[in-house]
C-alpha atoms as a PDB file:
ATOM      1  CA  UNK A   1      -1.481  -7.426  66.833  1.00  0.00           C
ATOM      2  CA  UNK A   2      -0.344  -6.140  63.826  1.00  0.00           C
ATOM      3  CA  UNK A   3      -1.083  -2.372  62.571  1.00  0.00           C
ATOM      4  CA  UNK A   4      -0.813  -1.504  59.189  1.00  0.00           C
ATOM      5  CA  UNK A   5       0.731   1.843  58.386  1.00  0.00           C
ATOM      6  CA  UNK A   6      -0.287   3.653  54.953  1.00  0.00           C
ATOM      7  CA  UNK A   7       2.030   5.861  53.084  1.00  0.00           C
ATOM      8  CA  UNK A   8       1.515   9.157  51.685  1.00  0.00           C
ATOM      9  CA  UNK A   9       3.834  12.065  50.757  1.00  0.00           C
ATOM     10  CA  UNK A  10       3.603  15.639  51.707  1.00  0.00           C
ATOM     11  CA  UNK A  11       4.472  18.100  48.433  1.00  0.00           C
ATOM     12  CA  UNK A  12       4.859  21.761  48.425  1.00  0.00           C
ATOM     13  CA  UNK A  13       4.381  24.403  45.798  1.00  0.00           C
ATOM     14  CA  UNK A  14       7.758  24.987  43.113  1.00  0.00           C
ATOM     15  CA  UNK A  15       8.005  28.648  44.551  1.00  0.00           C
ATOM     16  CA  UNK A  16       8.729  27.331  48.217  1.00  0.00           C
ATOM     17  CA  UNK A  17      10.752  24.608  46.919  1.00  0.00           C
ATOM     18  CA  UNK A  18      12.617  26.860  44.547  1.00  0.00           C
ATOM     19  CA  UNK A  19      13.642  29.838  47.345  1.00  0.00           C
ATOM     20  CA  UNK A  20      14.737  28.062  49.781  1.00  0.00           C
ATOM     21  CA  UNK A  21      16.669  26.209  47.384  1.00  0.00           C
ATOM     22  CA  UNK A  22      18.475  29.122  45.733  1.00  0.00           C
ATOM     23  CA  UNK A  23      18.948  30.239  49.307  1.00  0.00           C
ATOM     24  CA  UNK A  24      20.495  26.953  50.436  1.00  0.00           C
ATOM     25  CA  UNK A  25      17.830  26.210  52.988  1.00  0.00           C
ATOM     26  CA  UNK A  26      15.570  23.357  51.378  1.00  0.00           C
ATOM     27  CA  UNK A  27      16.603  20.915  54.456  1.00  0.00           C
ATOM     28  CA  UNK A  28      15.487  23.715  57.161  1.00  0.00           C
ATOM     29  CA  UNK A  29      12.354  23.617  55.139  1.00  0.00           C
ATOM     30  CA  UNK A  30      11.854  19.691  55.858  1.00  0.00           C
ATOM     31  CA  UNK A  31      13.196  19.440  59.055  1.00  0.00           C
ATOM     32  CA  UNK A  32      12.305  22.186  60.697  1.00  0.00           C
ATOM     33  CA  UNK A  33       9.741  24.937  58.921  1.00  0.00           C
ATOM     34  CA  UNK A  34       7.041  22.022  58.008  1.00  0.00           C
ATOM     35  CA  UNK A  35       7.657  20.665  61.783  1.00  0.00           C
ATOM     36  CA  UNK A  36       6.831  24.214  63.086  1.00  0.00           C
ATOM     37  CA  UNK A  37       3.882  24.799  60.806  1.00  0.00           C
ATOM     38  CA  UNK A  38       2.559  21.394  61.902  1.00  0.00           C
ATOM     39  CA  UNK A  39       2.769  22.248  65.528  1.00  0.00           C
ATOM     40  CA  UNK A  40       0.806  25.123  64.834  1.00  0.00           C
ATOM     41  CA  UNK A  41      -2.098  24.012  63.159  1.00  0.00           C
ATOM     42  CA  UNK A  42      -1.707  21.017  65.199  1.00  0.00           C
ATOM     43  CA  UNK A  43       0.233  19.817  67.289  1.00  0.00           C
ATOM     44  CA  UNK A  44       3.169  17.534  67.124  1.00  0.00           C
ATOM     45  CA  UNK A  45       5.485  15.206  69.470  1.00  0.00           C
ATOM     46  CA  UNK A  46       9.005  14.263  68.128  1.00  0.00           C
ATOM     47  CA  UNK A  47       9.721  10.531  68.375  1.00  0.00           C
ATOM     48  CA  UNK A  48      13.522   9.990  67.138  1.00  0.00           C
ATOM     49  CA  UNK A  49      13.403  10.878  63.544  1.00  0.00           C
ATOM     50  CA  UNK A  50       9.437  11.158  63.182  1.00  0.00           C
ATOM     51  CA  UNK A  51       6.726  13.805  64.542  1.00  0.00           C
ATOM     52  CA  UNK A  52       3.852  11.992  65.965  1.00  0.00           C
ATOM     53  CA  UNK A  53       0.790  14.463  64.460  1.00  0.00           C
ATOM     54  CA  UNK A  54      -1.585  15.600  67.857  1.00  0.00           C
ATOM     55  CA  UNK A  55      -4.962  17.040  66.694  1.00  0.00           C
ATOM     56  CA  UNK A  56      -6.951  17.695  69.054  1.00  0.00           C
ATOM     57  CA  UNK A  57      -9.656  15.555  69.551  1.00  0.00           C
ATOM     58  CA  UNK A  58     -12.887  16.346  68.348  1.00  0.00           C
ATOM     59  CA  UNK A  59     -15.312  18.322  70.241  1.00  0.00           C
ATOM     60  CA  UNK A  60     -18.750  16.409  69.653  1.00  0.00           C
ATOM     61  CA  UNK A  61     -20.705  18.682  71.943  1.00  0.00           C
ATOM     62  CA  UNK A  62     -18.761  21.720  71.227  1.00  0.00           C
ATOM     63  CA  UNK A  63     -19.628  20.702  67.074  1.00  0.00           C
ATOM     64  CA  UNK A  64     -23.452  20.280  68.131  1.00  0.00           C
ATOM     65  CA  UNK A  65     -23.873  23.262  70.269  1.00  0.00           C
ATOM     66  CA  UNK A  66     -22.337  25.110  67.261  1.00  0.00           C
ATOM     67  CA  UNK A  67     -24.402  23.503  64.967  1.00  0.00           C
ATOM     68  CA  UNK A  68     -27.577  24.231  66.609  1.00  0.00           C
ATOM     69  CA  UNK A  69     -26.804  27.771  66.743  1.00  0.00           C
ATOM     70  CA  UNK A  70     -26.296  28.021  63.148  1.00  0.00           C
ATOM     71  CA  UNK A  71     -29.322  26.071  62.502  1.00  0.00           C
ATOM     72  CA  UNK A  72     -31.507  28.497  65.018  1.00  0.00           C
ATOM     73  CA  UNK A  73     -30.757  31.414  62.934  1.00  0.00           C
ATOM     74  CA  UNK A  74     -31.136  29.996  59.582  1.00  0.00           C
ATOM     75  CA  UNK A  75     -34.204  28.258  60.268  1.00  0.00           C
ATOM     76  CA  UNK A  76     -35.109  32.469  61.219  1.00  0.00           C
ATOM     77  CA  UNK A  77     -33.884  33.476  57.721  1.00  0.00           C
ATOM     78  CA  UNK A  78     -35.666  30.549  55.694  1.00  0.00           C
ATOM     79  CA  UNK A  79     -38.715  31.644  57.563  1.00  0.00           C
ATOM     80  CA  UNK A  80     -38.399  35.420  56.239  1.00  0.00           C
ATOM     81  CA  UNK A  81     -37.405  33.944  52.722  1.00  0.00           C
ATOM     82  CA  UNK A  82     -40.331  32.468  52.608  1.00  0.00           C
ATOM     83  CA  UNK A  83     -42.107  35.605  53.249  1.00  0.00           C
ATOM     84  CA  UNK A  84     -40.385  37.203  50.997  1.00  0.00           C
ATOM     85  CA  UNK A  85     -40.857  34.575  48.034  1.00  0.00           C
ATOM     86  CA  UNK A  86     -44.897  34.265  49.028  1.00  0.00           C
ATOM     87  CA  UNK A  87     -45.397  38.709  48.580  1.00  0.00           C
ATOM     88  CA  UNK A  88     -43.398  38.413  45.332  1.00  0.00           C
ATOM     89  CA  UNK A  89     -45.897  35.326  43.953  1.00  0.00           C
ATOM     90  CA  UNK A  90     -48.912  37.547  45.191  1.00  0.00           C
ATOM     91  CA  UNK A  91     -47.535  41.245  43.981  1.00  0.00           C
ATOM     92  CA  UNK A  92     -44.748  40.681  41.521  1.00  0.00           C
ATOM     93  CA  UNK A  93     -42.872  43.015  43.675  1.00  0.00           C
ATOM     94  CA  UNK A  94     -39.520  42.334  46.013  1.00  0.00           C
ATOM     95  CA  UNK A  95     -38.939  43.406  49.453  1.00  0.00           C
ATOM     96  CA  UNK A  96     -36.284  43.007  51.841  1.00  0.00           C
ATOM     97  CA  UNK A  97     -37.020  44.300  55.387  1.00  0.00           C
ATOM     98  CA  UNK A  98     -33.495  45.352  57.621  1.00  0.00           C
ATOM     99  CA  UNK A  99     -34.299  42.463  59.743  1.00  0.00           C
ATOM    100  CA  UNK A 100     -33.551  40.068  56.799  1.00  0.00           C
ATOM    101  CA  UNK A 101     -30.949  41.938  55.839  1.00  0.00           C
ATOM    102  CA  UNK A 102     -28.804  41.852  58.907  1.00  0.00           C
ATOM    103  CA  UNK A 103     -29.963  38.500  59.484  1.00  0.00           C
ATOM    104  CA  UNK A 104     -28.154  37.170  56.417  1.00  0.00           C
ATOM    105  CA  UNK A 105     -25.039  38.569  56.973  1.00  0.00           C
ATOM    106  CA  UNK A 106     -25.247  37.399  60.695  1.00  0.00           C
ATOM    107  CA  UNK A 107     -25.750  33.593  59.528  1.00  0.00           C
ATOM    108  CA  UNK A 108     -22.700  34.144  56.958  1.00  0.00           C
ATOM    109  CA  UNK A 109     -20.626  35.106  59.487  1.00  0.00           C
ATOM    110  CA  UNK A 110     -21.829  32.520  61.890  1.00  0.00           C
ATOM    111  CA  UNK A 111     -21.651  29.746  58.699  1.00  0.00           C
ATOM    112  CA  UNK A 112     -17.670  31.144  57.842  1.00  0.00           C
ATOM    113  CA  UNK A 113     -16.973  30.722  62.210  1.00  0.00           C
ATOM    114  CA  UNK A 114     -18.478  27.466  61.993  1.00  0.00           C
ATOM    115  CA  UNK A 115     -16.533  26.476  58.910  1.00  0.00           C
ATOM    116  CA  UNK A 116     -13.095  27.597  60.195  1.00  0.00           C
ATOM    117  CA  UNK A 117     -13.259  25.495  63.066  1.00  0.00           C
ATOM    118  CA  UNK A 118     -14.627  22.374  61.378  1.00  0.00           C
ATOM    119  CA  UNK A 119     -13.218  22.434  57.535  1.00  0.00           C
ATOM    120  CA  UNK A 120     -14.404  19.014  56.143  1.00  0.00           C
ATOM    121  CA  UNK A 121     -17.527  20.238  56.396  1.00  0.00           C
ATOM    122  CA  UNK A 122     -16.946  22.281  54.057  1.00  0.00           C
ATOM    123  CA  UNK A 123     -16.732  19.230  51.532  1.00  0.00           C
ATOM    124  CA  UNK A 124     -20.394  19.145  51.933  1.00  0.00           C
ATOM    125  CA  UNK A 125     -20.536  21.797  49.068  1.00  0.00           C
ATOM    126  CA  UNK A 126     -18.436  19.786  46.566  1.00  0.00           C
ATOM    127  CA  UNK A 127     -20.622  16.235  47.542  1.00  0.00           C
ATOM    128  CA  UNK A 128     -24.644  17.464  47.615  1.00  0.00           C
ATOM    129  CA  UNK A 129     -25.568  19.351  44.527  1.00  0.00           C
ATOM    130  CA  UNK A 130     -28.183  22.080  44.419  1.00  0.00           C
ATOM    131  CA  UNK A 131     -30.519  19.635  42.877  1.00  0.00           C
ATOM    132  CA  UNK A 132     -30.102  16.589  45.443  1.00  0.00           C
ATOM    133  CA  UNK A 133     -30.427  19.132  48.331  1.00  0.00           C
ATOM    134  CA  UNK A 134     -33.735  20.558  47.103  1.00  0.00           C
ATOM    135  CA  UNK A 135     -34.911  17.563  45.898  1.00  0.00           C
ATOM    136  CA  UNK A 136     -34.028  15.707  49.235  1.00  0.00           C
ATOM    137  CA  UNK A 137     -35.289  18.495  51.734  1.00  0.00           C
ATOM    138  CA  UNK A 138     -38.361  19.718  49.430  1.00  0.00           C
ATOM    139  CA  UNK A 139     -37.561  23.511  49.595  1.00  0.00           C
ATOM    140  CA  UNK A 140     -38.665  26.298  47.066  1.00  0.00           C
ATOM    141  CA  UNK A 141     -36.425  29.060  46.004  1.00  0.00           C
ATOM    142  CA  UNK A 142     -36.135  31.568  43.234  1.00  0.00           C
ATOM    143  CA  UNK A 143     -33.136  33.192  41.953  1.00  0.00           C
ATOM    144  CA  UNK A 144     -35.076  36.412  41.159  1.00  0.00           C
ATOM    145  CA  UNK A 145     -35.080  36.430  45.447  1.00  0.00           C
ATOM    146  CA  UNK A 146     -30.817  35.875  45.224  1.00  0.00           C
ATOM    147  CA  UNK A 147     -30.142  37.689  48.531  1.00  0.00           C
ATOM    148  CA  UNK A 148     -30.171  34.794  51.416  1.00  0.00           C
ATOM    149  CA  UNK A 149     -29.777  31.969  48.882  1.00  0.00           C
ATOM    150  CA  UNK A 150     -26.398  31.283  48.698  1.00  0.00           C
ATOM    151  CA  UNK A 151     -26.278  30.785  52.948  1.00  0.00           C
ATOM    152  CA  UNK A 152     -29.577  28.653  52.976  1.00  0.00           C
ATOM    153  CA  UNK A 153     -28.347  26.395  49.880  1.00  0.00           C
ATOM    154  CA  UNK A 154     -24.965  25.860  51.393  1.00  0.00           C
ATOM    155  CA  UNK A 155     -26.362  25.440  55.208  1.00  0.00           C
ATOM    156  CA  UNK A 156     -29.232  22.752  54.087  1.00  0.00           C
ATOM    157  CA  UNK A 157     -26.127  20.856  52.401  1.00  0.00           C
ATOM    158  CA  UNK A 158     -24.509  20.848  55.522  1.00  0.00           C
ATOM    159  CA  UNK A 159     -27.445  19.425  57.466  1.00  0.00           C
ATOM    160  CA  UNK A 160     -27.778  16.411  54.468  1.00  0.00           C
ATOM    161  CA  UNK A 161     -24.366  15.666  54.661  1.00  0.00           C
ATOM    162  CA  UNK A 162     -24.809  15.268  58.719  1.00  0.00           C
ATOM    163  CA  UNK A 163     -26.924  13.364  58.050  1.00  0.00           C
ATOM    164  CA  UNK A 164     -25.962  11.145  55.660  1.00  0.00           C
ATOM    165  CA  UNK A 165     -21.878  10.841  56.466  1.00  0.00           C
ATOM    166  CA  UNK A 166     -22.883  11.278  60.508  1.00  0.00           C
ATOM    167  CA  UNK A 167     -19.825  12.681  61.653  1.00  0.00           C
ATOM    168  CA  UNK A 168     -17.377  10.164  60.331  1.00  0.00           C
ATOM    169  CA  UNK A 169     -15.077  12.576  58.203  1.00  0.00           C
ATOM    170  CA  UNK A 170     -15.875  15.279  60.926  1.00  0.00           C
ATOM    171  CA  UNK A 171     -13.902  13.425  63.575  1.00  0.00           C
ATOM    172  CA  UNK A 172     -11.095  10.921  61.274  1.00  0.00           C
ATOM    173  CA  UNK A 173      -8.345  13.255  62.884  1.00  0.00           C
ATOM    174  CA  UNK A 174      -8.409  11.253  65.492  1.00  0.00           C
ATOM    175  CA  UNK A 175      -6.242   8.307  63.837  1.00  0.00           C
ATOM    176  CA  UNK A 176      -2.563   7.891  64.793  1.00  0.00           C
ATOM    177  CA  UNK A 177      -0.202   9.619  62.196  1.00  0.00           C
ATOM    178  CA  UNK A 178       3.328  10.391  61.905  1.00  0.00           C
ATOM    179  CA  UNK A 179       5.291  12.956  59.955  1.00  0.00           C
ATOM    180  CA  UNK A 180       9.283  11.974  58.733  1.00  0.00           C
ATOM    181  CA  UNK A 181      11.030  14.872  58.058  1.00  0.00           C
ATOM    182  CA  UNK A 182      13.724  13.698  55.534  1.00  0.00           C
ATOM    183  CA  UNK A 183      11.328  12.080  53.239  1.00  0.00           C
ATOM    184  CA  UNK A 184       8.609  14.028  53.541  1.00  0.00           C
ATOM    185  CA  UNK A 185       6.329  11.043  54.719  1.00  0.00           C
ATOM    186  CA  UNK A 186       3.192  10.718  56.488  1.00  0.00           C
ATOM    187  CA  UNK A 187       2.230   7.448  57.921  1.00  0.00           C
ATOM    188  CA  UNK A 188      -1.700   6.920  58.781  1.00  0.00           C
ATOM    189  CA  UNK A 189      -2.346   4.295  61.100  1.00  0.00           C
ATOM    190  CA  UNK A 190      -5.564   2.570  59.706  1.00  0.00           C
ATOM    191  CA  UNK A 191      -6.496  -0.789  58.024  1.00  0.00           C
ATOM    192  CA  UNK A 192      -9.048   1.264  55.558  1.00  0.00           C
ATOM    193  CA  UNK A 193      -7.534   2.888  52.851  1.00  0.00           C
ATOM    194  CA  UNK A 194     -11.129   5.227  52.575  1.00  0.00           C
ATOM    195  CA  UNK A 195     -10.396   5.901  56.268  1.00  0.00           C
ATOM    196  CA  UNK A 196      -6.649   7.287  55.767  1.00  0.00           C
ATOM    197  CA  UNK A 197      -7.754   8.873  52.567  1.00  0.00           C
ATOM    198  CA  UNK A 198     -10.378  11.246  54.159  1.00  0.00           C
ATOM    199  CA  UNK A 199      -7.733  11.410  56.977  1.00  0.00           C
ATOM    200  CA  UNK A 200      -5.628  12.774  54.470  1.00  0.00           C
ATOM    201  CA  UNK A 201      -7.618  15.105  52.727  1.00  0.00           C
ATOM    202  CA  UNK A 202      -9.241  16.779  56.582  1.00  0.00           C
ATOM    203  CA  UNK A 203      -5.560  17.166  57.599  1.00  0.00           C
ATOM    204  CA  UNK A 204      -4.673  18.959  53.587  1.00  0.00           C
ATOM    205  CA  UNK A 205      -7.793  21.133  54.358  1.00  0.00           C
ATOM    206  CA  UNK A 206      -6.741  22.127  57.778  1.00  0.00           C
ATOM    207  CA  UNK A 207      -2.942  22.796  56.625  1.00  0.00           C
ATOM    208  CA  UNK A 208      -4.193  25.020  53.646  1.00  0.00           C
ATOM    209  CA  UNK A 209      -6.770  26.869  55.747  1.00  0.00           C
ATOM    210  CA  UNK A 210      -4.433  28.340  58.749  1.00  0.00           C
ATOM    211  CA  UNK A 211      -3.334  32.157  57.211  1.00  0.00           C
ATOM    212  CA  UNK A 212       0.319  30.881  59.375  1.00  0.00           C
ATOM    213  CA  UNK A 213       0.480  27.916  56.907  1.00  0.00           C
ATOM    214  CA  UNK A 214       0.167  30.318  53.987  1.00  0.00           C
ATOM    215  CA  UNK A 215       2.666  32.763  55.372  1.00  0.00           C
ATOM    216  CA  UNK A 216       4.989  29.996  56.261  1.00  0.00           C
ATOM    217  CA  UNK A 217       5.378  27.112  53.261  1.00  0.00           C
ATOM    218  CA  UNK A 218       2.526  28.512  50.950  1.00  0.00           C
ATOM    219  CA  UNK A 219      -0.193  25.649  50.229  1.00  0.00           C
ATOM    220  CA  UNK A 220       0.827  22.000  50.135  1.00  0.00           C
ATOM    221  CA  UNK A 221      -0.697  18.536  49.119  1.00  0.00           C
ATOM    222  CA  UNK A 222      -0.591  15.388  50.042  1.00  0.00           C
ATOM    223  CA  UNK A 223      -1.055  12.545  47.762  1.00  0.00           C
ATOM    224  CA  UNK A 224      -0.741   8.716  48.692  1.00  0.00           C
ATOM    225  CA  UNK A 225       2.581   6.218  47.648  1.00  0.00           C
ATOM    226  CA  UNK A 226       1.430   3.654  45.445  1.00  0.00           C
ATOM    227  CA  UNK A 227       2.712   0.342  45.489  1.00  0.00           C
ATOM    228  CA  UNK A 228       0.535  -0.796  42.215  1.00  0.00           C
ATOM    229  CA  UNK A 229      -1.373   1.262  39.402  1.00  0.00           C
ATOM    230  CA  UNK A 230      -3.092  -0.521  37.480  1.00  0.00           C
ATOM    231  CA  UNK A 231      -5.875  -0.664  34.615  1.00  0.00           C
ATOM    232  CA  UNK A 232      -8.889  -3.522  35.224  1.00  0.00           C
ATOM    233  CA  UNK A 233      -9.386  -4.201  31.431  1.00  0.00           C
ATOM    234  CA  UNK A 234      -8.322  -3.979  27.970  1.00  0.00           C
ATOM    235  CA  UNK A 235      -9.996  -0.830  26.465  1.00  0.00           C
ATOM    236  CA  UNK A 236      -9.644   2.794  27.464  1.00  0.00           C
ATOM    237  CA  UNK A 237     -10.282   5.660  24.724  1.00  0.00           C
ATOM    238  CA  UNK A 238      -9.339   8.053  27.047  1.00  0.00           C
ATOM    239  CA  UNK A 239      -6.913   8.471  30.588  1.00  0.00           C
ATOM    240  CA  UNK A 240      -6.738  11.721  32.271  1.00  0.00           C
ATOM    241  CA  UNK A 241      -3.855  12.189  35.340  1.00  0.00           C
ATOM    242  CA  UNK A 242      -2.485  15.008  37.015  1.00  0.00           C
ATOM    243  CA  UNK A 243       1.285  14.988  38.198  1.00  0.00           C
ATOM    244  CA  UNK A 244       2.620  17.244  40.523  1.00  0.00           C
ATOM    245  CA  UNK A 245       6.193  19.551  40.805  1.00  0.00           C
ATOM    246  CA  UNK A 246       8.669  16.709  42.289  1.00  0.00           C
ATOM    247  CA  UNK A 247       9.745  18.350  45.488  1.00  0.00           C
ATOM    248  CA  UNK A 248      12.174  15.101  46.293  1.00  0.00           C
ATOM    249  CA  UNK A 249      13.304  12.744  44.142  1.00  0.00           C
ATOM    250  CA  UNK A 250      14.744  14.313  40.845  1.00  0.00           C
ATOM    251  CA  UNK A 251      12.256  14.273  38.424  1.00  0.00           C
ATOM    252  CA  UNK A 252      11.930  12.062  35.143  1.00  0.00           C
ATOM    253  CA  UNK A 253      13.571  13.778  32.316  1.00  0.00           C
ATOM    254  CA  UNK A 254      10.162  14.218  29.823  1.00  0.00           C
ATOM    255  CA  UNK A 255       8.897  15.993  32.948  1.00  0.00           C
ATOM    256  CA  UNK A 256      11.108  18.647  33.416  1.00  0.00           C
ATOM    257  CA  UNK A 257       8.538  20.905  31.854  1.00  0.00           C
ATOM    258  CA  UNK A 258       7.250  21.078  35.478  1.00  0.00           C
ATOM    259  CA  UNK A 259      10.940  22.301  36.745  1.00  0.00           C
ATOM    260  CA  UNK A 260      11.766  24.799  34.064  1.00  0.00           C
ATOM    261  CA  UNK A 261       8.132  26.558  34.208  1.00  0.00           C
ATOM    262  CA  UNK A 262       7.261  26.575  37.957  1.00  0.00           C
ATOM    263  CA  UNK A 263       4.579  24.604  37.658  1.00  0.00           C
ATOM    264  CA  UNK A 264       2.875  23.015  40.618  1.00  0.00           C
ATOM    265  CA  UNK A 265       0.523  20.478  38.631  1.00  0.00           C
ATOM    266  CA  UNK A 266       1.075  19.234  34.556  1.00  0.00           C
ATOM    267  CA  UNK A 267      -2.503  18.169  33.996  1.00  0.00           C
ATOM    268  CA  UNK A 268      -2.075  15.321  30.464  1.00  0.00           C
ATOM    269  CA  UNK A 269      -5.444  13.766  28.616  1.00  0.00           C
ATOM    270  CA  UNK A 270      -4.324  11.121  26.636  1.00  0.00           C
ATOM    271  CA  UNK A 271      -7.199   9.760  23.379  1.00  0.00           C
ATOM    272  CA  UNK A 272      -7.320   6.991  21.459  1.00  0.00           C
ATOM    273  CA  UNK A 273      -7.241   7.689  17.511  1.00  0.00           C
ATOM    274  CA  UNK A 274     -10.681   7.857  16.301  1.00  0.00           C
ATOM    275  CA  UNK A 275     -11.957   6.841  19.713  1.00  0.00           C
ATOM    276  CA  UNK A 276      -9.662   3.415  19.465  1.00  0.00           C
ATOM    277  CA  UNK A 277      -8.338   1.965  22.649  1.00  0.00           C
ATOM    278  CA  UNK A 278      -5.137   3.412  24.050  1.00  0.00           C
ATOM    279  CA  UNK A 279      -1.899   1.160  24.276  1.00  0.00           C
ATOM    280  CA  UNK A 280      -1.935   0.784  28.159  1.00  0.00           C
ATOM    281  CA  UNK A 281       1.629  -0.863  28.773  1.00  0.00           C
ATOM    282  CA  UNK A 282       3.644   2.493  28.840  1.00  0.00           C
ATOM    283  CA  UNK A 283       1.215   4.811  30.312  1.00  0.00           C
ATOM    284  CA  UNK A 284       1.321   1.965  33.246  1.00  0.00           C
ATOM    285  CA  UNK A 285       4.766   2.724  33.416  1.00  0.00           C
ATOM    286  CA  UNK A 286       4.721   6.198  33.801  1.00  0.00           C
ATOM    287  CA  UNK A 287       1.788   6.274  36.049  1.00  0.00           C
ATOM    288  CA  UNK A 288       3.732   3.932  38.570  1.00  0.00           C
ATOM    289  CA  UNK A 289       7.189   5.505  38.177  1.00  0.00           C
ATOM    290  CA  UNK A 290       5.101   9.025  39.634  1.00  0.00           C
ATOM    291  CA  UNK A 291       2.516   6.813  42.231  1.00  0.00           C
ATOM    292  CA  UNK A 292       5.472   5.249  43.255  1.00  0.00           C
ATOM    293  CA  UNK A 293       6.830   8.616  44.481  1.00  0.00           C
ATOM    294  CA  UNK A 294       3.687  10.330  45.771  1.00  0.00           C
ATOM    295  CA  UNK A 295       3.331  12.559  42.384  1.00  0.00           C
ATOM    296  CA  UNK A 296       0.561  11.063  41.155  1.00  0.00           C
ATOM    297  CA  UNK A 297      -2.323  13.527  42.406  1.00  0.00           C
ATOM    298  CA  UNK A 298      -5.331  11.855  40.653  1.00  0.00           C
ATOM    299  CA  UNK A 299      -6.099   9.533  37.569  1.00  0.00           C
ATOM    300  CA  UNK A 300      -9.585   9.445  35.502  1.00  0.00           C
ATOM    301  CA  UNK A 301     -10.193   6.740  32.790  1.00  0.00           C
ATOM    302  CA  UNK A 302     -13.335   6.491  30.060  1.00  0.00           C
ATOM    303  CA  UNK A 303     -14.176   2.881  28.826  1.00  0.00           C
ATOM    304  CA  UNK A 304     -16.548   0.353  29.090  1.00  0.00           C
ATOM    305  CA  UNK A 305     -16.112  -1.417  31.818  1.00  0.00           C
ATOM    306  CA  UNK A 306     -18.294  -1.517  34.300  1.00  0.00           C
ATOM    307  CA  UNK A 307     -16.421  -3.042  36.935  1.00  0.00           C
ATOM    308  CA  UNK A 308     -13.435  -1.384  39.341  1.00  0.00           C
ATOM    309  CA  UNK A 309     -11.693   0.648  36.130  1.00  0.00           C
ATOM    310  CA  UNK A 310      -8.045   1.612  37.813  1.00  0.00           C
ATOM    311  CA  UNK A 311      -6.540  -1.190  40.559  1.00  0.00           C
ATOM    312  CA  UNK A 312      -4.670   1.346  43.147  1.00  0.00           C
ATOM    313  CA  UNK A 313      -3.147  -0.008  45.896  1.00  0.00           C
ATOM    314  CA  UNK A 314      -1.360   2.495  48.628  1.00  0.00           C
ATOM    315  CA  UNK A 315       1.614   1.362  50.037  1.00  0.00           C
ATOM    316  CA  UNK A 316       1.262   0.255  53.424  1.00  0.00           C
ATOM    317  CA  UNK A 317       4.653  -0.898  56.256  1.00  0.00           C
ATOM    318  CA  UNK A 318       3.850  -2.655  59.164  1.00  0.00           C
ATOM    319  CA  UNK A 319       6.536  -1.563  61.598  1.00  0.00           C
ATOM    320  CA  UNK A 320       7.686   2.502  61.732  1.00  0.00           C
ATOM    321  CA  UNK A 321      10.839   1.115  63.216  1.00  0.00           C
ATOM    322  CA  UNK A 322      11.999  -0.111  59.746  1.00  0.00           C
ATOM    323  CA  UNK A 323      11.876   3.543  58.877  1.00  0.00           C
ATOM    324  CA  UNK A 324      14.318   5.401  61.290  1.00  0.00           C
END
């Protein structure tokens, strides 16, 4: 049977890249420091030149016990909210007992425990809105009553997102991946591209939330290898892409703006004149030349159509041997 293999490309931040460079150490950074820091957060197994990647497997029980303790003692504070919210209707007047008090910092510290141990769920905040969570759980709050809110909003999103996304992106650690030191590769075994994507980003989130990671290599991202960028029709007033600092490959000349500041990410908005459509032929060009590299962090396109607007497809081998 064959597996497919999808490509992405681990980056770190110009400062890293740039000391251990002056001090003549950029391929102890690769081959070893990034190894190490994997193993920590991780877990790793060397297999000749690559690192197979060893999260541990996810806990489902250990994720629902925790779950249901957090829920116990917010389902407490929502109670007192409400209590709180009903006197200030009937009095004009706000009151927080102690109880409510130390309540809310116990479920913050609970939520931030819960959070550290399972990051994607933190991506919760970023998909469900204030609006769709209040409007999908029917709940009342008022931001004269602030204290509590900010734990109840961002717990309630957690329990949508459960519910809605299961515990898909909870648990996508546990696809095969590999690590190659010299090229600064990771290979996702998956036939989804959505799968190894939210592989991806879990594994980012877990790198850039370990205080060792920070201490180590600073932050890093990962972005996929494109084999084909593409644009789905003929009319685009406006493309927006971010590029990151080229931490392999030498970098195009018209983007050594990224070398000689420092900068991890050159963010470009390109507009038609007058609103006319863009000439799409060389910003193709450049936008492969970076996907084809892994620099190509994200790409955003205004138009008309209402079909797929950008054709992306990641690169993908079939046999890690073809690699060593």
């Amino acid at each position: 049977m064959k597996v497919n293999y999808l490509v992405f490309k681990l980056n770190l931040q110009p400062n890293t890249i740039i000391d251990f460079k002056i001090n003549g150490e950029f391929d102890y950074l690769t081959n070893e420091l990034v190894p190490t820091v994997l193993d920590h957060v991780i877990g790793i197994k060397q297999e000749n030149s690559l690192f197979e990647l060893l999260p541990r497997k996810f806990d489902e029980d250990g994720f629902e016990e925790e779950y249901k303790k957090l829920k116990a003692i917010t389902l407490k504070l929502h109670g007192l909210y409400n209590k709180i919210l009903l006197n200030y209707k009937e009095d004009g007047e706000i009151h927080y007992t102690k109880e409510f008090l130390r309540l809310n910092e116990n479920c913050m510290r609970v939520r931030s425990e819960f959070e550290k141990k399972y990051p994607s769920i933190k991506k919760a905040y970023n998909l469900i809105n204030d609006e769709k969570m209040e409007e999908e759980l029917n709940f009342e709050f008022d931001n004269k009553i602030g204290t509590g809110i900010t734990h109840l909003r961002k717990f309630y999103k957690i329990k949508l997102y459960k519910e809605i996304f299961k515990k898909k992106s909870i648990s996508l650690l546990n696809l095969k991946a590999y690590y190659k030191p010299s090229t600064e590769n990771i290979f996702v075994e998956s036939e989804s591209e959505s799968d190894a994507m939210d592989y991806i980003i879990e594994l980012e989130n877990i790198i850039n939330n370990n205080p060792y990671t920070s201490a180590q290599i600073g932050m890093i991202n990962i972005n996929p290898i494109y084999d084909l960028i593409s644009f789905d029709q003929e009319k685009y007033s406006e493309i927006s892409f971010v590029i990151v600092y080229p931490n392999g490959n030498p970098s195009l000349d018209r983007h050594n703006i990224l070398k000689k500041s420092e900068a991890k990410e050159l963010h470009t908005t390109l507009y038609g004149a007058d609103g006319q459509p863009l000439k799409l032929e060389s910003i193709e060009e450049e936008l492969n030349e970076q996907a084809k590299k892994g620099y190509l962090k994200s790409i955003v396109v205004k138009g008309n159509s209402k079909g797929k607007e950008v054709i992306k497809k990641i690169k993908k081998i079939t046999n890690l041997n073809t690699i060593f």
